[in-house]
Protein backbone atom coordinates (compact mmCIF):
# COMPACT_ATOMS: atom_id res chain seq x y z
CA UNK A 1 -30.65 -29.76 -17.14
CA UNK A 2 -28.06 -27.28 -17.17
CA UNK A 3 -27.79 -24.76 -20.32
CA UNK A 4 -24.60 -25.04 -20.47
CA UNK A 5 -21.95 -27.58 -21.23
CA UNK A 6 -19.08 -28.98 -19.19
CA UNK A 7 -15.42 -28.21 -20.81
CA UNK A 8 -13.29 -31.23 -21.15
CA UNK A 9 -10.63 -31.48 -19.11
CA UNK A 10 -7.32 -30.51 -21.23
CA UNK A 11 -3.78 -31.78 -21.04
CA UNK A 12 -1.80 -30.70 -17.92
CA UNK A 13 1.83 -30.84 -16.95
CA UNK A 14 2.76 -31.68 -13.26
CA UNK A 15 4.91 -28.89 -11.70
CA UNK A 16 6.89 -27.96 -8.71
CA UNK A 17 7.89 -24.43 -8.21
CA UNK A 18 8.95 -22.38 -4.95
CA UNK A 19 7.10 -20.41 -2.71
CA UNK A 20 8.08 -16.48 -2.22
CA UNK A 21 9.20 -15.45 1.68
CA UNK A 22 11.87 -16.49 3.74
CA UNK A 23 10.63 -19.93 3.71
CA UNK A 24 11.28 -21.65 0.76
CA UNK A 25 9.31 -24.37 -0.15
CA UNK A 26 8.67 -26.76 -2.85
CA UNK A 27 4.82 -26.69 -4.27
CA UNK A 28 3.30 -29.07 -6.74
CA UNK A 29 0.96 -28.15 -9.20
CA UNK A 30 -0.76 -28.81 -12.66
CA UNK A 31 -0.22 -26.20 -15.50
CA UNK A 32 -2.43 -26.29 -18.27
CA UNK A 33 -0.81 -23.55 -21.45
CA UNK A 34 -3.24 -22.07 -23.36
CA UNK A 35 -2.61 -20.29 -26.50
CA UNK A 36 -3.56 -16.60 -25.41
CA UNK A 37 -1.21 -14.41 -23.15
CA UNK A 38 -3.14 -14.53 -19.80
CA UNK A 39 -3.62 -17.01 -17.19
CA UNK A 40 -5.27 -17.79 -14.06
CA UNK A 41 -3.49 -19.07 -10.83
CA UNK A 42 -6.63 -21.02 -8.88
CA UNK A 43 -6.84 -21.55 -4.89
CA UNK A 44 -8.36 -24.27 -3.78
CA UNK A 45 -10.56 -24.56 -0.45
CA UNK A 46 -9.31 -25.34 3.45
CA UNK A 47 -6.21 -27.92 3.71
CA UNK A 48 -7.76 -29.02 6.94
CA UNK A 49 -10.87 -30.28 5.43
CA UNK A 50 -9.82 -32.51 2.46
CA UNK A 51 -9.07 -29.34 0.28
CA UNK A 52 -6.48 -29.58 -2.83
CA UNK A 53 -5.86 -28.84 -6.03
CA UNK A 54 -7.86 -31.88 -7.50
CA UNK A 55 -11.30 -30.37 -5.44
CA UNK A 56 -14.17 -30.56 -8.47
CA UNK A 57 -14.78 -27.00 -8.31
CA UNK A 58 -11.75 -25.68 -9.43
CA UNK A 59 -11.14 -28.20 -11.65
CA UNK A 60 -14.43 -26.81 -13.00
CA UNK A 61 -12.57 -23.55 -12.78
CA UNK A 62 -9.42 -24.56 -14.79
CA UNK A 63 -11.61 -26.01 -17.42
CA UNK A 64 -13.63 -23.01 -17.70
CA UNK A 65 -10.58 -21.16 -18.08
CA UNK A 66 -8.62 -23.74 -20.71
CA UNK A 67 -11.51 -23.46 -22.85
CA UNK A 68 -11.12 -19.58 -23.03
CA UNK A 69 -7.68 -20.79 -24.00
CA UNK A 70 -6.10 -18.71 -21.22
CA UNK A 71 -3.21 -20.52 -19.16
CA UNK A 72 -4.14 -22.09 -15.71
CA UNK A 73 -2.02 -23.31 -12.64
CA UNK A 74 -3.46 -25.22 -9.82
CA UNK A 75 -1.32 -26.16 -7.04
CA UNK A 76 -1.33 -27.61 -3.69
CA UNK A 77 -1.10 -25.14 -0.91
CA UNK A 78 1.41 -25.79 1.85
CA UNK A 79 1.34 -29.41 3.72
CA UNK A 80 -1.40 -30.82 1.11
CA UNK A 81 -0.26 -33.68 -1.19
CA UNK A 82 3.67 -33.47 -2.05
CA UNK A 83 3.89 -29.73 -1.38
CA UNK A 84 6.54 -29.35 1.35
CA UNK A 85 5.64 -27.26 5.09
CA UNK A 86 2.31 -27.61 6.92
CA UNK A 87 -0.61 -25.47 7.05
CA UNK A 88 -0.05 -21.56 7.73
CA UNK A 89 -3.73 -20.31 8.95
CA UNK A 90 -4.19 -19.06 5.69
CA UNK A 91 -1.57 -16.23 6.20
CA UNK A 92 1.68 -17.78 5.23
CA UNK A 93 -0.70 -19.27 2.11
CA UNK A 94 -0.24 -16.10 0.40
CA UNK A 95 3.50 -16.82 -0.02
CA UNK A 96 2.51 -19.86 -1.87
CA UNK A 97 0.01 -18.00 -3.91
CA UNK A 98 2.92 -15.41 -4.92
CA UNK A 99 5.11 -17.81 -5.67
CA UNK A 100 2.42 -19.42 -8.34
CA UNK A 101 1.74 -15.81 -9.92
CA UNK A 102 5.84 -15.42 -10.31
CA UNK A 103 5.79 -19.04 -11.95
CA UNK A 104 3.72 -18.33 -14.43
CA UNK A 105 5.19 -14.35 -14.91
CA UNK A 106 8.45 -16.29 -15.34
CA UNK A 107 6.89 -18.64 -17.80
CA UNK A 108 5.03 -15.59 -20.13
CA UNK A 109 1.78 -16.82 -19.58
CA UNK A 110 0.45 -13.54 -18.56
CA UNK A 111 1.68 -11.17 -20.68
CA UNK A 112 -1.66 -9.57 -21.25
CA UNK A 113 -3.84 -10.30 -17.77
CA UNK A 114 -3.24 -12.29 -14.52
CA UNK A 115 -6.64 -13.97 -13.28
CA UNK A 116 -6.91 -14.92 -9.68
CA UNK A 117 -9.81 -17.50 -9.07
CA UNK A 118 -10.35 -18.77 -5.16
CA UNK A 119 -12.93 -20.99 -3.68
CA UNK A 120 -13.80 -20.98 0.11
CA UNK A 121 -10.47 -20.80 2.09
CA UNK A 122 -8.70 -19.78 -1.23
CA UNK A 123 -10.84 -16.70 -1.83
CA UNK A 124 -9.39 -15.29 1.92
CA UNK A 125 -5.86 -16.30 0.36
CA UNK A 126 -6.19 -14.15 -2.64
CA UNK A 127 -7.68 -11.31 -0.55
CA UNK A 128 -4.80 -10.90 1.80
CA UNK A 129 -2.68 -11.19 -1.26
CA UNK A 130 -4.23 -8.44 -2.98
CA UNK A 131 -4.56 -6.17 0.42
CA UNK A 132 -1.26 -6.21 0.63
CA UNK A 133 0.79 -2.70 -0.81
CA UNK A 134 2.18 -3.70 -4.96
CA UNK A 135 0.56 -6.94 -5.30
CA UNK A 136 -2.26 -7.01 -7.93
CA UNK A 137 -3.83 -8.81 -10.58
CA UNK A 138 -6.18 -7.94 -13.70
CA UNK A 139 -9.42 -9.81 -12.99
CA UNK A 140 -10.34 -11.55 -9.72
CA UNK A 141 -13.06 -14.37 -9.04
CA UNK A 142 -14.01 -15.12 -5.45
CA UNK A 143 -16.55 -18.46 -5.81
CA UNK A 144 -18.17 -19.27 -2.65
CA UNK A 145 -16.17 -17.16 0.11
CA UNK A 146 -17.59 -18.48 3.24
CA UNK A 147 -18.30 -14.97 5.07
CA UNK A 148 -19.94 -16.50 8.17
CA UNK A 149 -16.71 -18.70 9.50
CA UNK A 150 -13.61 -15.88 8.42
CA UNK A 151 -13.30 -12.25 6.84
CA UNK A 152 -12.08 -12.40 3.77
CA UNK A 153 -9.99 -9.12 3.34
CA UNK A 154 -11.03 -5.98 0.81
CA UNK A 155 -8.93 -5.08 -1.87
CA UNK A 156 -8.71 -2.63 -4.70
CA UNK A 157 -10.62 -3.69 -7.24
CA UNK A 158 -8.96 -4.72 -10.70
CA UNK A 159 -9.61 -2.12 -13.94
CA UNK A 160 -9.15 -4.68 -16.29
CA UNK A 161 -11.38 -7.63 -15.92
CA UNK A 162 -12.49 -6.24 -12.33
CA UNK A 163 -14.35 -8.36 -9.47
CA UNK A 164 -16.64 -11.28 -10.15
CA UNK A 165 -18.13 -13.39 -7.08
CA UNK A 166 -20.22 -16.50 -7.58
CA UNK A 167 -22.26 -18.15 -4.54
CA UNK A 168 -24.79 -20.68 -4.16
CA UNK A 169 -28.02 -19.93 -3.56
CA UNK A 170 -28.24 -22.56 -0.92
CA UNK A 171 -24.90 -21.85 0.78
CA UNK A 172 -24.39 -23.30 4.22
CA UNK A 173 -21.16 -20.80 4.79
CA UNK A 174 -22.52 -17.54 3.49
CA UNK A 175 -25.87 -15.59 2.37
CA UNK A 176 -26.73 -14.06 -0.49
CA UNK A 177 -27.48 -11.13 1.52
CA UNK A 178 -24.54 -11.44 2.88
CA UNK A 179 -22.26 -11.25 -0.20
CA UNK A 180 -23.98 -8.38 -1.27
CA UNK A 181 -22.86 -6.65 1.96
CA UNK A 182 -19.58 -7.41 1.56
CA UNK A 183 -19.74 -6.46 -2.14
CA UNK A 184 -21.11 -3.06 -1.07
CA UNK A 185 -17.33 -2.76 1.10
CA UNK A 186 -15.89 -2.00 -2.27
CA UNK A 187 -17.88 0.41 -3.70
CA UNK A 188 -17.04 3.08 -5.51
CA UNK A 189 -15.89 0.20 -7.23
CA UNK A 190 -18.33 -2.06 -9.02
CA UNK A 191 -18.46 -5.67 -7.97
CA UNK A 192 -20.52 -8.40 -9.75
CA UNK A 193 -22.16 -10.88 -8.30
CA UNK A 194 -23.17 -14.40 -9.43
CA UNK A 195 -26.23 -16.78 -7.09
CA UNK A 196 -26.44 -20.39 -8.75
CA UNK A 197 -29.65 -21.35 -8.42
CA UNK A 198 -30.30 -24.63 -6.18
CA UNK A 199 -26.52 -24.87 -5.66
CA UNK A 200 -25.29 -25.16 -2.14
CA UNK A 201 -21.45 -24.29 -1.04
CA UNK A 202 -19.84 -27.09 -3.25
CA UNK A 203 -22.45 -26.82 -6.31
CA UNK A 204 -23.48 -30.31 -6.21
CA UNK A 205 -24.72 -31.04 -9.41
CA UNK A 206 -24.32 -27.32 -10.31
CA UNK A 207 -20.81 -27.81 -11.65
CA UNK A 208 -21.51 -26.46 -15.33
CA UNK A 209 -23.66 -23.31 -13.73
């Protein structure tokens, strides 16, 4: 048995808000507001392959966030569910992942720290975000960033709350020798990194790990 225990699931609000860009489109997404002033925006994994914003591990992400009582917004990339377009190849993405962050700058909700949490295809989102000159964010979480099927871009390395990556030990999609490579690629900077025992690249029955 895991030592420790699964957050509930807390009360959500469905929202639509536009992406940044010159193409404007209409995401959905759930916003859960949380009592402190700082929020996480969460990507979820590859629209091609059955990835949304309802995937189990970032709902296990939202929950781990609502119970720290920051704010979280989940949303539907591009062309998945009711958000308008179709897929962008994970590049035009990161005008849907700005256009989250801006929601919930417009909304207050991260007055005191922006939290970026991806998993698989989302963790490639939030680097090319972040590589990109002006954009930042005060803590960043990378779960599962599968190294052996795309490069997920360096980036500077938040002061704040800095870089946190979590794999499973039992990843088909990257190594844990691998991570630690691409951790080393941001050095001076200090990067820390999180292997889940017996968990594999969707942390079956490794949720609350």
């Amino acid at each position: 048995m895991s030592q420790h225990s699964f957050p509930p699931s807390p009360r959500q609000e469905s929202i639509v808000f536009p992406t940044t860009g010159t193409q404007t489109l209409q995401l959905e997404g759930k916003l859960y507001r949380g009592t402190q002033k700082w929020g996480a925006v969460l990507c979820h994994p590859h629209p091609l392959h059955g990835g949304s914003m309802h995937n189990k591990v970032i709902d296990a992400a939202m929950r781990a966030v609502a119970s720290m009582e920051g704010s979280a917004l989940r949303f539907n990339f591009r062309g998945v569910g009711k958000s308008e377009g179709s897929y962008g190849e994970g590049v035009d993405e990161v005008d849907d992942l700005s256009g989250a962050i801006q929601r919930l700058q417009e909304e207050g909700l991260v007055e005191e720290g922006l939290l970026l949490v991806g998993f698989s295809f989302g963790t490639g989102v939030i680097g090319r975000y972040l590589s990109i000159p002006f954009n930042d964010a005060d803590g960043v979480v990378l779960i599962a960033p599968p190294l052996a099927n795309f490069q997920v871009p360096t980036f500077p390395v938040p002061q704040k709350w800095g870089l946190h990556m979590i794999l499973g030990a039992n990843d088909q999609y990257c190594t844990p020798n691998a991570l630690e490579d691409y951790a080393q690629q941001f050095k001076p900077s200090p990067v820390r990194t999180h292997i889940v025992n017996k968990a594999d690249h969707f942390f079956h029955g490794q949720l609350p790990e």
